[in-house]
N, C-alpha and C. Protein backbone atom coordinates (compact mmCIF):
# COMPACT_ATOMS: atom_id res chain seq x y z
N UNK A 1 14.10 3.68 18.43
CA UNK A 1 13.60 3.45 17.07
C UNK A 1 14.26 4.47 16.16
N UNK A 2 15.04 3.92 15.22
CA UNK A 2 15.47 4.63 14.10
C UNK A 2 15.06 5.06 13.10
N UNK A 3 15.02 5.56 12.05
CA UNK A 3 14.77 6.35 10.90
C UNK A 3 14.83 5.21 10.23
N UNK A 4 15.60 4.01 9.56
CA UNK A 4 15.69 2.57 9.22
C UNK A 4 14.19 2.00 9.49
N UNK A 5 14.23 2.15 10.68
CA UNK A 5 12.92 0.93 10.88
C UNK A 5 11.60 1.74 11.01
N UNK A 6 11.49 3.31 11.33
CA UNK A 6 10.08 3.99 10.75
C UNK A 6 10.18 3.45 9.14
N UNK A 7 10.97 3.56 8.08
CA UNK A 7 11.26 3.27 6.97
C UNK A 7 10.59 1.99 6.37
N UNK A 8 11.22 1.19 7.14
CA UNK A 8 10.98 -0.43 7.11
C UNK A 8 9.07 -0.88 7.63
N UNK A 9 8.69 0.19 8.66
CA UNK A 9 7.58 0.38 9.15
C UNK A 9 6.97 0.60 7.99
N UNK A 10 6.77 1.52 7.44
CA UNK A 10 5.71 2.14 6.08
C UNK A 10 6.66 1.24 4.77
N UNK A 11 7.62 0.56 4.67
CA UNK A 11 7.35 0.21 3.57
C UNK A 11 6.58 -1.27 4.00
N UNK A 12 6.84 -2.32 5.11
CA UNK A 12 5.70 -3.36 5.22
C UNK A 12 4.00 -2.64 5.30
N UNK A 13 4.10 -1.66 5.73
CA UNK A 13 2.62 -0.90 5.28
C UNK A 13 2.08 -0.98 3.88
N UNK A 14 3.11 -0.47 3.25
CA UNK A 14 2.33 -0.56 1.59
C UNK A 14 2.55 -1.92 1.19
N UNK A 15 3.04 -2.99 1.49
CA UNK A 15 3.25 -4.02 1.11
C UNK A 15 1.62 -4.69 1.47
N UNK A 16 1.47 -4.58 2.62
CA UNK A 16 0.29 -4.86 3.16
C UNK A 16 -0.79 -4.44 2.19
N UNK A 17 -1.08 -3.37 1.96
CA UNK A 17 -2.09 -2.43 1.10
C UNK A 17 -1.61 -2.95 -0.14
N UNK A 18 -0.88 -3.13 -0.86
CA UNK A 18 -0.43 -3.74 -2.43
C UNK A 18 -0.57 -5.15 -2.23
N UNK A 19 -0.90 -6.02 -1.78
CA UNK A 19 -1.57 -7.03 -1.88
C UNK A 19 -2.72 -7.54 -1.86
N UNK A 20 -3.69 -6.10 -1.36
CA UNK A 20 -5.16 -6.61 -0.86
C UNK A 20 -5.72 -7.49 -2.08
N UNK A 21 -7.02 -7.94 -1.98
CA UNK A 21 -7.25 -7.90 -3.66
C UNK A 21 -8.85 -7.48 -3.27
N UNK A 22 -9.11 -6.99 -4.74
CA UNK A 22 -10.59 -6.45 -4.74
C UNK A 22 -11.92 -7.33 -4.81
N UNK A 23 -11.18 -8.24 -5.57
CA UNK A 23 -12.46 -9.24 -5.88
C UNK A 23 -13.18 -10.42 -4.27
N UNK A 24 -12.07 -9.99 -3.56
CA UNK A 24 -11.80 -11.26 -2.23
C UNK A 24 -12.36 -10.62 -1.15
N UNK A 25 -11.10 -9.16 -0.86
CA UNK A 25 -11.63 -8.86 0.09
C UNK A 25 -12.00 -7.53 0.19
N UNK A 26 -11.79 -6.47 -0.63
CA UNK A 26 -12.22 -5.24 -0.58
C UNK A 26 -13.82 -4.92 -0.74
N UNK A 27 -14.14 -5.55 -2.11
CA UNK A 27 -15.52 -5.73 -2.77
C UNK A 27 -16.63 -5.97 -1.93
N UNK A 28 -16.50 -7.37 -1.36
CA UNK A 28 -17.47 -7.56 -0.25
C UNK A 28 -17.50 -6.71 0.77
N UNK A 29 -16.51 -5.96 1.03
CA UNK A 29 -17.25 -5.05 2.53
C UNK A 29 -17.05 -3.84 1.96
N UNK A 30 -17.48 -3.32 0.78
CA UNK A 30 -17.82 -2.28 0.13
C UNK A 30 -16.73 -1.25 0.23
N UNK A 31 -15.28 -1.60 -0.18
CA UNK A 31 -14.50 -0.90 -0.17
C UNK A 31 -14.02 -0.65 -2.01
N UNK A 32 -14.88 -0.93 -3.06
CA UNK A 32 -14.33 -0.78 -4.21
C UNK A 32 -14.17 0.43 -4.82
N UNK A 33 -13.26 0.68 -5.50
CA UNK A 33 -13.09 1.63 -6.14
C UNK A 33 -14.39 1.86 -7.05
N UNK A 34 -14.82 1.22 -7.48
CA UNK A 34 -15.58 1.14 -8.99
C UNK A 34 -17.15 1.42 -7.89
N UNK A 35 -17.56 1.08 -7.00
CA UNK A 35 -18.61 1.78 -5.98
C UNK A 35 -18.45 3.20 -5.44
N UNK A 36 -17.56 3.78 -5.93
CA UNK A 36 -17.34 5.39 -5.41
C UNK A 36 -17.43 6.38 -6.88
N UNK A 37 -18.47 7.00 -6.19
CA UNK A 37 -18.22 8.47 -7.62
C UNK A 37 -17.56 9.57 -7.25
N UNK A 38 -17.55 10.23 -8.49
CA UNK A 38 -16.57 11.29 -8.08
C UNK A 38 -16.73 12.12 -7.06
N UNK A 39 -17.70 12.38 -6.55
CA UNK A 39 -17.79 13.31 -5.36
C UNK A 39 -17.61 12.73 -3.82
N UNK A 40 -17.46 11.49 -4.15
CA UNK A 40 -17.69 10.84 -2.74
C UNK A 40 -15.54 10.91 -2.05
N UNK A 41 -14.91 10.53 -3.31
CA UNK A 41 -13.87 10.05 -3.34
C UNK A 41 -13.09 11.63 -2.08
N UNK A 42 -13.75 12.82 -1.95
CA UNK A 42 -13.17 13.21 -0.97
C UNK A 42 -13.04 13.01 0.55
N UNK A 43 -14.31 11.71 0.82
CA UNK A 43 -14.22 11.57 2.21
C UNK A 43 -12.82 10.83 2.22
N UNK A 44 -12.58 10.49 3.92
CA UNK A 44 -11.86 9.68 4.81
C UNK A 44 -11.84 8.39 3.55
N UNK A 45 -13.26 7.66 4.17
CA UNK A 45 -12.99 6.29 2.98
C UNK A 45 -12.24 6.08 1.87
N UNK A 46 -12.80 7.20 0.50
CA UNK A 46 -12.73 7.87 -0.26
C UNK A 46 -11.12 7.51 -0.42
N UNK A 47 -10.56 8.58 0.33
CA UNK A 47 -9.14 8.44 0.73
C UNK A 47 -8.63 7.40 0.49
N UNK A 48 -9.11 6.32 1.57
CA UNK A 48 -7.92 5.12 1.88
C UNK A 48 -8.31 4.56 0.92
N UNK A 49 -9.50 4.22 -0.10
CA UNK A 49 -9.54 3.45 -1.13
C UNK A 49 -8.24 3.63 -2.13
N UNK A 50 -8.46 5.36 -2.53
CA UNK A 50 -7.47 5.65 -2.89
C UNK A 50 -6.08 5.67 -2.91
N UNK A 51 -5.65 5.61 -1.73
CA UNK A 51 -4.24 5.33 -1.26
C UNK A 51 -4.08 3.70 -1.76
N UNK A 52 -5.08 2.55 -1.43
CA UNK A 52 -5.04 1.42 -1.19
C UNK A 52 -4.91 1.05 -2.90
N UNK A 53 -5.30 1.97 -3.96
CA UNK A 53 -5.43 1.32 -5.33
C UNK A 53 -3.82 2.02 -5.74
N UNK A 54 -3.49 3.03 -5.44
CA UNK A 54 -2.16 3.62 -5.41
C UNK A 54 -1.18 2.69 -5.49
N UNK A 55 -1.00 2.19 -4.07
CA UNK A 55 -0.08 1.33 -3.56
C UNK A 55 0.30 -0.11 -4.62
N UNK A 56 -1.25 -0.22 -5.15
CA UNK A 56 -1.40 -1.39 -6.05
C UNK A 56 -0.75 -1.16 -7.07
N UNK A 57 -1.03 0.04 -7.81
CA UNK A 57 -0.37 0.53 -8.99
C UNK A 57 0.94 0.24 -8.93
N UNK A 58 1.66 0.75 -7.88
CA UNK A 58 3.22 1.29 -8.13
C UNK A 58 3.93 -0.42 -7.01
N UNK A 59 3.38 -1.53 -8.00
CA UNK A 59 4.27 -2.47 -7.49
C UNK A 59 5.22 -2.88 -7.85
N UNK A 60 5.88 -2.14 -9.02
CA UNK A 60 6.88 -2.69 -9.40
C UNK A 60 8.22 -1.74 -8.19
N UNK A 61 8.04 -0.38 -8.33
CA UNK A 61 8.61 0.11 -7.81
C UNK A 61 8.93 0.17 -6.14
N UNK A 62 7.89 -1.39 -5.64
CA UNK A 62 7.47 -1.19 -4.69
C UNK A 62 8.54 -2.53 -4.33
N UNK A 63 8.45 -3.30 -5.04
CA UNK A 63 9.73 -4.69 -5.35
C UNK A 63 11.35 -3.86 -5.19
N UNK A 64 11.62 -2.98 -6.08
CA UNK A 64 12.42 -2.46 -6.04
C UNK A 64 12.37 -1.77 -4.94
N UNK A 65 11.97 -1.43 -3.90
CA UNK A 65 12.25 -0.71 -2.91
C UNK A 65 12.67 -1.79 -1.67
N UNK A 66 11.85 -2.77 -1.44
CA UNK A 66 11.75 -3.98 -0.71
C UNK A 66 13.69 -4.63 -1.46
N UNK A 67 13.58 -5.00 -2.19
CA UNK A 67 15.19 -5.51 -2.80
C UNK A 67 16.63 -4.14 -2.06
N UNK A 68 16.18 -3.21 -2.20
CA UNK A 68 17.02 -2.28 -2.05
C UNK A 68 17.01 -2.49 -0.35
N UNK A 69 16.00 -2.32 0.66
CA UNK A 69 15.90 -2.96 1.81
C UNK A 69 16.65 -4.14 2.29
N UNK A 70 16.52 -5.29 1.88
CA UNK A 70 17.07 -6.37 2.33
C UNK A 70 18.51 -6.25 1.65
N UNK A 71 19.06 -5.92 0.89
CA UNK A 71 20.61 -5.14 0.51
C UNK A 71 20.77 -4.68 1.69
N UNK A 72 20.38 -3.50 2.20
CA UNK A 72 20.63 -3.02 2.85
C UNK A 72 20.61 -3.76 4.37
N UNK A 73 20.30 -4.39 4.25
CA UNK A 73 19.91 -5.11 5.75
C UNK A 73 21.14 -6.20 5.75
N UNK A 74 21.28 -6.62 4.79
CA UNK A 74 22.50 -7.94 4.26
C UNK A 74 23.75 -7.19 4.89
N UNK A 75 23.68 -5.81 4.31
CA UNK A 75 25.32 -5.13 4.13
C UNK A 75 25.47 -4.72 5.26
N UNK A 76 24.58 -3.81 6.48
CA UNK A 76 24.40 -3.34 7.50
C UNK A 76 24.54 -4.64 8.54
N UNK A 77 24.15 -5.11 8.43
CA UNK A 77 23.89 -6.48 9.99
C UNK A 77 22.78 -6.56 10.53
């Protein structure tokens, strides 16, 4: 396993996490952002909510990373 495909590993990771949606499937099993106050947001949970609304944010840059990937995969073999 190469450095390429750990790469390729975490970026289908955030791809995964940048698609969830809140209203479908986060909400109902009490993963919303908007259900956490400020003090809570340091647990574990806390965390991955956080990471998980992150990921959401930065989708444009997240397209552009995925495009730059399959370039790379085109040009490489």
């Amino acid at each position: 396993m190469g450095l390429m495909t750990l790469l390729e590993g975490f970026l289908l990771l955030a791809n995964a996490l940048a698609i969830l949606n809140e209203d479908r499937f986060l909400a109902p099993r009490g993963w919303s952002l908007s259900e956490f106050s400020v003090g809570r947001t340091k647990s574990v949970k806390g965390q991955i909510i956080g990471l998980i609304y992150a990921t959401q944010y930065l989708r444009v840059p997240l397209v552009l990373l995925n495009t730059v990937c399959i370039v790379l995969k085109l040009i490489s073999g």
